[in-house]
ModelCIF file with pLDDT and N, C-alpha, C, O atoms, coordinates in Angstrom:
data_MODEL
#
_entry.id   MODEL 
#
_entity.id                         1 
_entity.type                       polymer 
_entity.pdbx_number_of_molecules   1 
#
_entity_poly.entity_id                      1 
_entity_poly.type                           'polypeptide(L)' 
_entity_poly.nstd_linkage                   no 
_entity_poly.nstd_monomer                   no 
_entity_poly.pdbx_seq_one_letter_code       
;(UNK)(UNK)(UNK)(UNK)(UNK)(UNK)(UNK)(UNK)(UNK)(UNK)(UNK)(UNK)(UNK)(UNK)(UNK)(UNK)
(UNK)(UNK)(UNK)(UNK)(UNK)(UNK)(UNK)(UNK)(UNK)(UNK)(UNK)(UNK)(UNK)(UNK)(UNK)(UNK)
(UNK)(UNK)(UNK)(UNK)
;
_entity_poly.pdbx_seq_one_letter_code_can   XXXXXXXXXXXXXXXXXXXXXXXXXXXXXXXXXXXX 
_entity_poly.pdbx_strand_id                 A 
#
loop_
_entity_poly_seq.entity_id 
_entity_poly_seq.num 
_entity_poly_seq.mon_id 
_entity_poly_seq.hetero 
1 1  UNK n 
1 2  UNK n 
1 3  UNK n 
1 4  UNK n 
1 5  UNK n 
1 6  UNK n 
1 7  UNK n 
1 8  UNK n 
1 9  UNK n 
1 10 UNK n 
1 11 UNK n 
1 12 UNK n 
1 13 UNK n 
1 14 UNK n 
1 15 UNK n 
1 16 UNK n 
1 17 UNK n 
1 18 UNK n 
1 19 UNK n 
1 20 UNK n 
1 21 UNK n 
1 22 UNK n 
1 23 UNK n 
1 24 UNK n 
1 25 UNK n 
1 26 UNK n 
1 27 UNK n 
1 28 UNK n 
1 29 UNK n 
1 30 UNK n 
1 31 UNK n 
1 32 UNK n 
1 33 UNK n 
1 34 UNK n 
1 35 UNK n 
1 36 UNK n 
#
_struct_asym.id          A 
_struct_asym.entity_id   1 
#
loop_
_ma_qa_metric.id 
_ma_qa_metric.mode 
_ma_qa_metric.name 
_ma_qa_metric.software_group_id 
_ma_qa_metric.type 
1 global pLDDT . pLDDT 
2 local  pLDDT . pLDDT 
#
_ma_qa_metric_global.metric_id      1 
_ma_qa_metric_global.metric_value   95.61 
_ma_qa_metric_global.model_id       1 
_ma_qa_metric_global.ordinal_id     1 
#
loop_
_ma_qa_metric_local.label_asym_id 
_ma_qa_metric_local.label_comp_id 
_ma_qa_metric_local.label_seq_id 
_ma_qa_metric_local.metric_id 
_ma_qa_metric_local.metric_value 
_ma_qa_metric_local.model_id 
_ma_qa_metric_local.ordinal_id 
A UNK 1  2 98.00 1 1  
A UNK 2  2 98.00 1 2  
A UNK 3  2 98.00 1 3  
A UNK 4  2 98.00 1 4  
A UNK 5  2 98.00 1 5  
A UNK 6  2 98.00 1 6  
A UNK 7  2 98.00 1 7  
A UNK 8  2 98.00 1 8  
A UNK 9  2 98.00 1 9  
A UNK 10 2 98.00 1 10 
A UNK 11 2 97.00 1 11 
A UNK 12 2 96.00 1 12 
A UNK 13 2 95.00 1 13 
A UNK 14 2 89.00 1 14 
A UNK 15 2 91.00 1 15 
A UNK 16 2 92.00 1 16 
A UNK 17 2 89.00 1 17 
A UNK 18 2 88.00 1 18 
A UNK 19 2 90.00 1 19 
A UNK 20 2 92.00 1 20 
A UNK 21 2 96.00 1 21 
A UNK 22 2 95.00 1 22 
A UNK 23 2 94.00 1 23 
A UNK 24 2 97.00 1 24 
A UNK 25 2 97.00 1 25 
A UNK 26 2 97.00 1 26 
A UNK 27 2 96.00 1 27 
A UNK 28 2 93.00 1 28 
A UNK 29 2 95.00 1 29 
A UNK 30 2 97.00 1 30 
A UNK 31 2 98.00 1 31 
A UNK 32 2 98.00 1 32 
A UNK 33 2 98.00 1 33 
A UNK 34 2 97.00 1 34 
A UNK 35 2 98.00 1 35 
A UNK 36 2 97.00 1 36 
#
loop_
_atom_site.group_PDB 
_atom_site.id 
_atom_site.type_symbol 
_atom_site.label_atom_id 
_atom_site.label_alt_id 
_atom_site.label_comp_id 
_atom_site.label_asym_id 
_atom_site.label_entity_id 
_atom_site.label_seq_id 
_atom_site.pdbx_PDB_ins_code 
_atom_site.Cartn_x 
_atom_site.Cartn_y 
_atom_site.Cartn_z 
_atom_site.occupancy 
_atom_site.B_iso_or_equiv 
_atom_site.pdbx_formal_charge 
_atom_site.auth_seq_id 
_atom_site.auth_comp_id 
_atom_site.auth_asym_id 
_atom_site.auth_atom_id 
_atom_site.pdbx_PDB_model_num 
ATOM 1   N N  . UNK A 1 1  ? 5.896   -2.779  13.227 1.00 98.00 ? 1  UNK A N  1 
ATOM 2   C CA . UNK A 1 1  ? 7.092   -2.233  12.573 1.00 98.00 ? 1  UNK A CA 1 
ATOM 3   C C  . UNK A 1 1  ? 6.703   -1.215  11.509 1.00 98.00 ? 1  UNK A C  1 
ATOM 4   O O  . UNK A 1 1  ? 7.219   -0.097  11.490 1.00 98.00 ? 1  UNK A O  1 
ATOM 5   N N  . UNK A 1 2  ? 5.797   -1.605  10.630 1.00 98.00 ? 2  UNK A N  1 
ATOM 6   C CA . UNK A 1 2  ? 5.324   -0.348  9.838  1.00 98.00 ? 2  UNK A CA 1 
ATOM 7   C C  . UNK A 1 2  ? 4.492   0.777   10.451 1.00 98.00 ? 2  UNK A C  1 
ATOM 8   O O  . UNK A 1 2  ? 3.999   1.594   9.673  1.00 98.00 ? 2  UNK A O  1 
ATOM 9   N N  . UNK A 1 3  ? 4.318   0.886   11.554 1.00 98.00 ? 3  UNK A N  1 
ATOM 10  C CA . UNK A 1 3  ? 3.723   1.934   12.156 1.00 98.00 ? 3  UNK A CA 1 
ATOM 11  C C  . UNK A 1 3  ? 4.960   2.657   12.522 1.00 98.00 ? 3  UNK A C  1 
ATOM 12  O O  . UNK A 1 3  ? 5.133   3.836   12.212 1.00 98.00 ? 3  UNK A O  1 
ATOM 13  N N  . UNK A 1 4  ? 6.068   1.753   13.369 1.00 98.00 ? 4  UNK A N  1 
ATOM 14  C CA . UNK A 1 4  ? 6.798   2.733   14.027 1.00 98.00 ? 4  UNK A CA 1 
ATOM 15  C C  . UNK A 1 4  ? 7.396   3.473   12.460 1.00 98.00 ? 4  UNK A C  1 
ATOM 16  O O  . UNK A 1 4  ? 7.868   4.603   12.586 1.00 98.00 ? 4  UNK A O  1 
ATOM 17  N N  . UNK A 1 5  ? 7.386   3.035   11.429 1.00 98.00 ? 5  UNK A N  1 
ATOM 18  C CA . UNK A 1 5  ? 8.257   3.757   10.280 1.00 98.00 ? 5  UNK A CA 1 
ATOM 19  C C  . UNK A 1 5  ? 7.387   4.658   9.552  1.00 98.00 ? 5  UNK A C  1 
ATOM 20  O O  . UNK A 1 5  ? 7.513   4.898   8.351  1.00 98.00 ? 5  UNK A O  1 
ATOM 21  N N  . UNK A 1 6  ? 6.259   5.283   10.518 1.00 98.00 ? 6  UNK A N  1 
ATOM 22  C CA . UNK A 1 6  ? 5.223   6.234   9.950  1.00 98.00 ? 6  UNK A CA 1 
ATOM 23  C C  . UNK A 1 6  ? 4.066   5.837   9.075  1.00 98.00 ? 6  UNK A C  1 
ATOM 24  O O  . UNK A 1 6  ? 3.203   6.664   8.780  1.00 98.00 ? 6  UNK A O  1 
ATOM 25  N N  . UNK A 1 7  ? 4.020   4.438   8.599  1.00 98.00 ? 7  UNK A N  1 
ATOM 26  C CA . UNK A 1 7  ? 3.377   3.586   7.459  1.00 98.00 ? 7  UNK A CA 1 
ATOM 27  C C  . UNK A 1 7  ? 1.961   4.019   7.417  1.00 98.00 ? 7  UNK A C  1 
ATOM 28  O O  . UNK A 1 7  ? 1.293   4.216   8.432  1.00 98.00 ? 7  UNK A O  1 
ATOM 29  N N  . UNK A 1 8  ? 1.612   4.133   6.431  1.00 98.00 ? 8  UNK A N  1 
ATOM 30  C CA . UNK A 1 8  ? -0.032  4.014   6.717  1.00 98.00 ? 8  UNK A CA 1 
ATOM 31  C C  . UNK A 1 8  ? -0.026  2.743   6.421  1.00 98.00 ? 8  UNK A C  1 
ATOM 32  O O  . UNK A 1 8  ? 0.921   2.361   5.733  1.00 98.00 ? 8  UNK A O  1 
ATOM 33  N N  . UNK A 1 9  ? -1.193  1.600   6.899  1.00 98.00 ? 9  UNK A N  1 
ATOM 34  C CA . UNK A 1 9  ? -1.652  0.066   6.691  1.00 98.00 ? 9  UNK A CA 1 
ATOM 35  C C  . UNK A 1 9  ? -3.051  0.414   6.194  1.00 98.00 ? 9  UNK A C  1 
ATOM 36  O O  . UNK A 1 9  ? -3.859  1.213   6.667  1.00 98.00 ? 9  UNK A O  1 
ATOM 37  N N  . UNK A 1 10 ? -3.141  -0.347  5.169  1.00 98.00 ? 10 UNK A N  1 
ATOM 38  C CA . UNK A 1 10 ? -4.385  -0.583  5.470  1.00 98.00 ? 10 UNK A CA 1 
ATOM 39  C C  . UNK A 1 10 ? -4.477  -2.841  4.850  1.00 98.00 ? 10 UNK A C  1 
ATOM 40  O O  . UNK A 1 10 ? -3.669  -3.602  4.319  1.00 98.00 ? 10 UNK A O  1 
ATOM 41  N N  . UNK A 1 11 ? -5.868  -2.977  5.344  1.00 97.00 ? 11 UNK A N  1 
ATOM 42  C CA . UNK A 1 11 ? -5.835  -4.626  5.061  1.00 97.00 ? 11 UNK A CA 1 
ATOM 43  C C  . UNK A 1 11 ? -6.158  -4.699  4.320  1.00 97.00 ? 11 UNK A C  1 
ATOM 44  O O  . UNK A 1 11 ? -7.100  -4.012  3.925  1.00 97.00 ? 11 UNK A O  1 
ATOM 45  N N  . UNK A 1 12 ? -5.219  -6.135  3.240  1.00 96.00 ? 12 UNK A N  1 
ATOM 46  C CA . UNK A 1 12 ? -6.129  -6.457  2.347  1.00 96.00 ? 12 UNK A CA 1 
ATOM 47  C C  . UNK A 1 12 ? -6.776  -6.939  2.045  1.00 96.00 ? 12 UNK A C  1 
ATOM 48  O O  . UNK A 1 12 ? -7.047  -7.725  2.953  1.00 96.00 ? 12 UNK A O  1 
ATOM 49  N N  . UNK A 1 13 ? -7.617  -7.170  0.948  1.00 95.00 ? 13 UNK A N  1 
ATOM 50  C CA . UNK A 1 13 ? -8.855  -7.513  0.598  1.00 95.00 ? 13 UNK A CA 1 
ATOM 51  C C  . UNK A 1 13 ? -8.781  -8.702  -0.442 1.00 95.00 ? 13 UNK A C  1 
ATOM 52  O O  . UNK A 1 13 ? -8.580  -8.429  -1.626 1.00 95.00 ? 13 UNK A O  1 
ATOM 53  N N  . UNK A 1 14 ? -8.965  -10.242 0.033  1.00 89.00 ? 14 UNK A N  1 
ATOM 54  C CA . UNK A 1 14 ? -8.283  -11.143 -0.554 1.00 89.00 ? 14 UNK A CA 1 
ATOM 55  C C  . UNK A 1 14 ? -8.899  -11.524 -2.084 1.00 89.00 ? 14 UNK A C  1 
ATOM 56  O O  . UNK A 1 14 ? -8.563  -12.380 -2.903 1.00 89.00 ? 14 UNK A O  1 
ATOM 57  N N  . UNK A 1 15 ? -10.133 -10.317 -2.090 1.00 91.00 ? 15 UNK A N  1 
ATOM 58  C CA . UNK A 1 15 ? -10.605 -10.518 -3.573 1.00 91.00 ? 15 UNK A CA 1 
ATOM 59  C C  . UNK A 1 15 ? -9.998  -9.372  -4.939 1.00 91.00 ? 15 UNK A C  1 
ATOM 60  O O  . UNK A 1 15 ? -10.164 -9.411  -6.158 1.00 91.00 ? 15 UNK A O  1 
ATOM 61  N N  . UNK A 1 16 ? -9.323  -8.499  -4.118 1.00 92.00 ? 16 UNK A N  1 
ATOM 62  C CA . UNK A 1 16 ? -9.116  -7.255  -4.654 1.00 92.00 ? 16 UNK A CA 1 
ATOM 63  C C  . UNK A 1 16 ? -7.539  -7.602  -5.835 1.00 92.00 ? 16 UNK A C  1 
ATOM 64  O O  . UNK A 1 16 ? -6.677  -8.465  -5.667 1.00 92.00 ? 16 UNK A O  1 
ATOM 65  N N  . UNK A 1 17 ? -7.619  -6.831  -6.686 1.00 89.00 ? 17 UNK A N  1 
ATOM 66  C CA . UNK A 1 17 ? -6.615  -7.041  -7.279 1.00 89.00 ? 17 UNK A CA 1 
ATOM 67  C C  . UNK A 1 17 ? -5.520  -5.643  -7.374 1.00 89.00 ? 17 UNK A C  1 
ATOM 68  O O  . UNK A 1 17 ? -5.976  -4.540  -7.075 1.00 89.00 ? 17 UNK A O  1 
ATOM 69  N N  . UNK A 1 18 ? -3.949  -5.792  -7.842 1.00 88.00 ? 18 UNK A N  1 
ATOM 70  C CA . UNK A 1 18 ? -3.288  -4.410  -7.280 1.00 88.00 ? 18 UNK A CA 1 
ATOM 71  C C  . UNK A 1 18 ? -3.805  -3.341  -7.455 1.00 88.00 ? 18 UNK A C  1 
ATOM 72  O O  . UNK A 1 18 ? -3.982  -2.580  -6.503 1.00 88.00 ? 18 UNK A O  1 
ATOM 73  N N  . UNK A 1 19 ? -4.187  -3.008  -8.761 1.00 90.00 ? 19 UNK A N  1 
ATOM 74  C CA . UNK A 1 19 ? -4.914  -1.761  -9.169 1.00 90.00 ? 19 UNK A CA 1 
ATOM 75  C C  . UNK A 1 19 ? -5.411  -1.136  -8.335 1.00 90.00 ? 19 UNK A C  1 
ATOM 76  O O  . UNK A 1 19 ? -5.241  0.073   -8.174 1.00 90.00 ? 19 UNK A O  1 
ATOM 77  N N  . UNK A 1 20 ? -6.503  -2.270  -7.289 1.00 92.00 ? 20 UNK A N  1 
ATOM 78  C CA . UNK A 1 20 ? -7.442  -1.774  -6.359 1.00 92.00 ? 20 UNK A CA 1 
ATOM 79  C C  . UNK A 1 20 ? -7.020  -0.687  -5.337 1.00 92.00 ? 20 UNK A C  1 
ATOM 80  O O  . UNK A 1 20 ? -7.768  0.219   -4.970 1.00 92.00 ? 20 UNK A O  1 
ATOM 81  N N  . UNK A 1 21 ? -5.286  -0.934  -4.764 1.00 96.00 ? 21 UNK A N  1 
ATOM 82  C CA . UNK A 1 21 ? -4.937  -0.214  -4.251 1.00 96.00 ? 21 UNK A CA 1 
ATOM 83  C C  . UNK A 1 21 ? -4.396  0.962   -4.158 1.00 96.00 ? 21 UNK A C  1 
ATOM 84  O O  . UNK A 1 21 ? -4.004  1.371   -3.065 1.00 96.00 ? 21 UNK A O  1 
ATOM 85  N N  . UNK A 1 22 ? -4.292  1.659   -5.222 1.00 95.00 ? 22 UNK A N  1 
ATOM 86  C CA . UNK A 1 22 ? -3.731  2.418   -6.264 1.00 95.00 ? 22 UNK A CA 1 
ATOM 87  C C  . UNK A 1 22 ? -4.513  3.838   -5.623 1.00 95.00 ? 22 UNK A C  1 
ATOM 88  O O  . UNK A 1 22 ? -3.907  4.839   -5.244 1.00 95.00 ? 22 UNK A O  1 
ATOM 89  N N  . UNK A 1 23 ? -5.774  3.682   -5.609 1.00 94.00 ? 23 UNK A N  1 
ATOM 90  C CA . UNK A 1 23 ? -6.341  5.104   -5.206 1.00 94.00 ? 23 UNK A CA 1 
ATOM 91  C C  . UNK A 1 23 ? -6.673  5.568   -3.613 1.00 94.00 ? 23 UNK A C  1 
ATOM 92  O O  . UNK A 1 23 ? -7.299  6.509   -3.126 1.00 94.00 ? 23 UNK A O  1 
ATOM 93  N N  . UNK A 1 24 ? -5.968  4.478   -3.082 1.00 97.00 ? 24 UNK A N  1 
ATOM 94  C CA . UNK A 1 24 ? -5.743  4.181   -1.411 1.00 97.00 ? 24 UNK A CA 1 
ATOM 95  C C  . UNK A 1 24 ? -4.491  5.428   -1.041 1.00 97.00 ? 24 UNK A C  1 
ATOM 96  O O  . UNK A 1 24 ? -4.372  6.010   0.037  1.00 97.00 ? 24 UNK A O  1 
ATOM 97  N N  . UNK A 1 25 ? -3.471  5.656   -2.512 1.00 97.00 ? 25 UNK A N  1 
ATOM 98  C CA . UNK A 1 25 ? -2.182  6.649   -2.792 1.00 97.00 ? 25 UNK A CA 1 
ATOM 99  C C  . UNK A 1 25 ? -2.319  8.073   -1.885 1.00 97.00 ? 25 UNK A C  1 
ATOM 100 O O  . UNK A 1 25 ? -3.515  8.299   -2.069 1.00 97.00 ? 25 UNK A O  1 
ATOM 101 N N  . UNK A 1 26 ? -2.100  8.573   -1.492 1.00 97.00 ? 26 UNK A N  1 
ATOM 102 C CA . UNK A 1 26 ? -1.895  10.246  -1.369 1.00 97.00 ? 26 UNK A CA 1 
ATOM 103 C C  . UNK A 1 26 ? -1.342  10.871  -3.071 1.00 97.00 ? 26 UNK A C  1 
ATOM 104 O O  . UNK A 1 26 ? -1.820  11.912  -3.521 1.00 97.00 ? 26 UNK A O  1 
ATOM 105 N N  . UNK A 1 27 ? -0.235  9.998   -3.897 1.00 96.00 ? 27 UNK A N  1 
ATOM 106 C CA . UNK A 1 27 ? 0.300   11.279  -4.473 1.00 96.00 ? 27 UNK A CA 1 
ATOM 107 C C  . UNK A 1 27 ? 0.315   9.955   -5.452 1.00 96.00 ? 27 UNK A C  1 
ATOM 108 O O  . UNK A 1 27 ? -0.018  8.794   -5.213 1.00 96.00 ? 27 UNK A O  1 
ATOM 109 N N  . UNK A 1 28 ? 0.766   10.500  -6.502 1.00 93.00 ? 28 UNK A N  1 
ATOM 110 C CA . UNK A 1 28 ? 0.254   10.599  -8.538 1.00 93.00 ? 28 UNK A CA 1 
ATOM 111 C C  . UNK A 1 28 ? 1.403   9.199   -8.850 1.00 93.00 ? 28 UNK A C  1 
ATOM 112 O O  . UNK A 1 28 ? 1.057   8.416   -9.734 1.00 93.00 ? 28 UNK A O  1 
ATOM 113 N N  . UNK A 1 29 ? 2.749   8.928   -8.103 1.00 95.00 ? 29 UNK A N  1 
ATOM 114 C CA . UNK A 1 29 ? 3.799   8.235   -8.527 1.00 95.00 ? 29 UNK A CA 1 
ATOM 115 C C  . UNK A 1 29 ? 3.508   7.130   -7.608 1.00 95.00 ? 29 UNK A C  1 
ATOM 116 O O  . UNK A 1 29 ? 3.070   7.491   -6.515 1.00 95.00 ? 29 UNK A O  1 
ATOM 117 N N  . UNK A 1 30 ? 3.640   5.940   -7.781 1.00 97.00 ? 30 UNK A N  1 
ATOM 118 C CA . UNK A 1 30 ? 4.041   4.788   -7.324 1.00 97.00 ? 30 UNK A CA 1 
ATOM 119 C C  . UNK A 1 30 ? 5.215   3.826   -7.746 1.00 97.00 ? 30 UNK A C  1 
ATOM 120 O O  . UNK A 1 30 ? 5.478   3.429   -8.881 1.00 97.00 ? 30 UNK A O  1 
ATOM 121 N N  . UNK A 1 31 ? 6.052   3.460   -6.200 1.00 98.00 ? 31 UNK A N  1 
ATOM 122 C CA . UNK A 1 31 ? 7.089   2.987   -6.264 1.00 98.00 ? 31 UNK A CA 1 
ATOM 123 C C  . UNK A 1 31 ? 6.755   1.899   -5.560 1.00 98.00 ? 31 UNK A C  1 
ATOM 124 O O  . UNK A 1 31 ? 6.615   1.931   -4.337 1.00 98.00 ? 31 UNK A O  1 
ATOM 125 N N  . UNK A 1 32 ? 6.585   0.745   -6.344 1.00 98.00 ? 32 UNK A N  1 
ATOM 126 C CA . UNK A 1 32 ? 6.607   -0.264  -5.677 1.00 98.00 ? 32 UNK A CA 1 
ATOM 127 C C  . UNK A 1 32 ? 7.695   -1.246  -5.617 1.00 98.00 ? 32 UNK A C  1 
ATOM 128 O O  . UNK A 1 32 ? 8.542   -1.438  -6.490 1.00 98.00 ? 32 UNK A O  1 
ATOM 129 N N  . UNK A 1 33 ? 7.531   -2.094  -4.018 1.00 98.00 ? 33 UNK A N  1 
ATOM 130 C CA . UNK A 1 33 ? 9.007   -2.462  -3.463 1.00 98.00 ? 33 UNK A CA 1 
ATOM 131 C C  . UNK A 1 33 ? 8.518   -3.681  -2.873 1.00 98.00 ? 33 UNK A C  1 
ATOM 132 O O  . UNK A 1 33 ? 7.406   -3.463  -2.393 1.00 98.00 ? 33 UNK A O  1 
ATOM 133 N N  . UNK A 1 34 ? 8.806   -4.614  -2.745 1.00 97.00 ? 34 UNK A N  1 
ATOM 134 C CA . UNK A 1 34 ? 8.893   -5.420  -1.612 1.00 97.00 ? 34 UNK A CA 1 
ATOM 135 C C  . UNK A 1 34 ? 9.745   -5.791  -0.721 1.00 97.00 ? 34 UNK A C  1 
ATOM 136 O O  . UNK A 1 34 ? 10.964  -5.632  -0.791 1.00 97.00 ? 34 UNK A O  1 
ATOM 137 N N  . UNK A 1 35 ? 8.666   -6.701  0.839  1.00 98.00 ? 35 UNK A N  1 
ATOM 138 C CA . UNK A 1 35 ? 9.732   -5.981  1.803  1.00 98.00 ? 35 UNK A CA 1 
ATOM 139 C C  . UNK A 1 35 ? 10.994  -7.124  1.801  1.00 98.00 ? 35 UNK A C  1 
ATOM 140 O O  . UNK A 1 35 ? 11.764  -7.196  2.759  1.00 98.00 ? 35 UNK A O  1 
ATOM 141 N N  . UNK A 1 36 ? 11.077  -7.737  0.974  1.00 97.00 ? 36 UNK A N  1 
ATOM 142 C CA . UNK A 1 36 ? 12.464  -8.807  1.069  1.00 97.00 ? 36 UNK A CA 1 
ATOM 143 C C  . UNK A 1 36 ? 13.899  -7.591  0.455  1.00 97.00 ? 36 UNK A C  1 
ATOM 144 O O  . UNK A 1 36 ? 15.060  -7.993  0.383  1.00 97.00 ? 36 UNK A O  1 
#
């Protein structure tokens, strides 16, 4: 489902903390959402 909606994935890393993912970004703003 997140592919068909263009998503990039990547897995996570069960030691990593959010920050970690942060420079995974294309662009400067983050909007974070969850999917509920």
């Amino acid at each position: 489902i997140g592919r068909e909606y263009g998503a990039r994935i990547v897995a996570a890393d069960d030691q990593a903390l959010a920050v970690d993912y942060l420079s995974l970004a294309r662009y400067d703003w983050i909007f974070c959402i969850d999917p509920r």
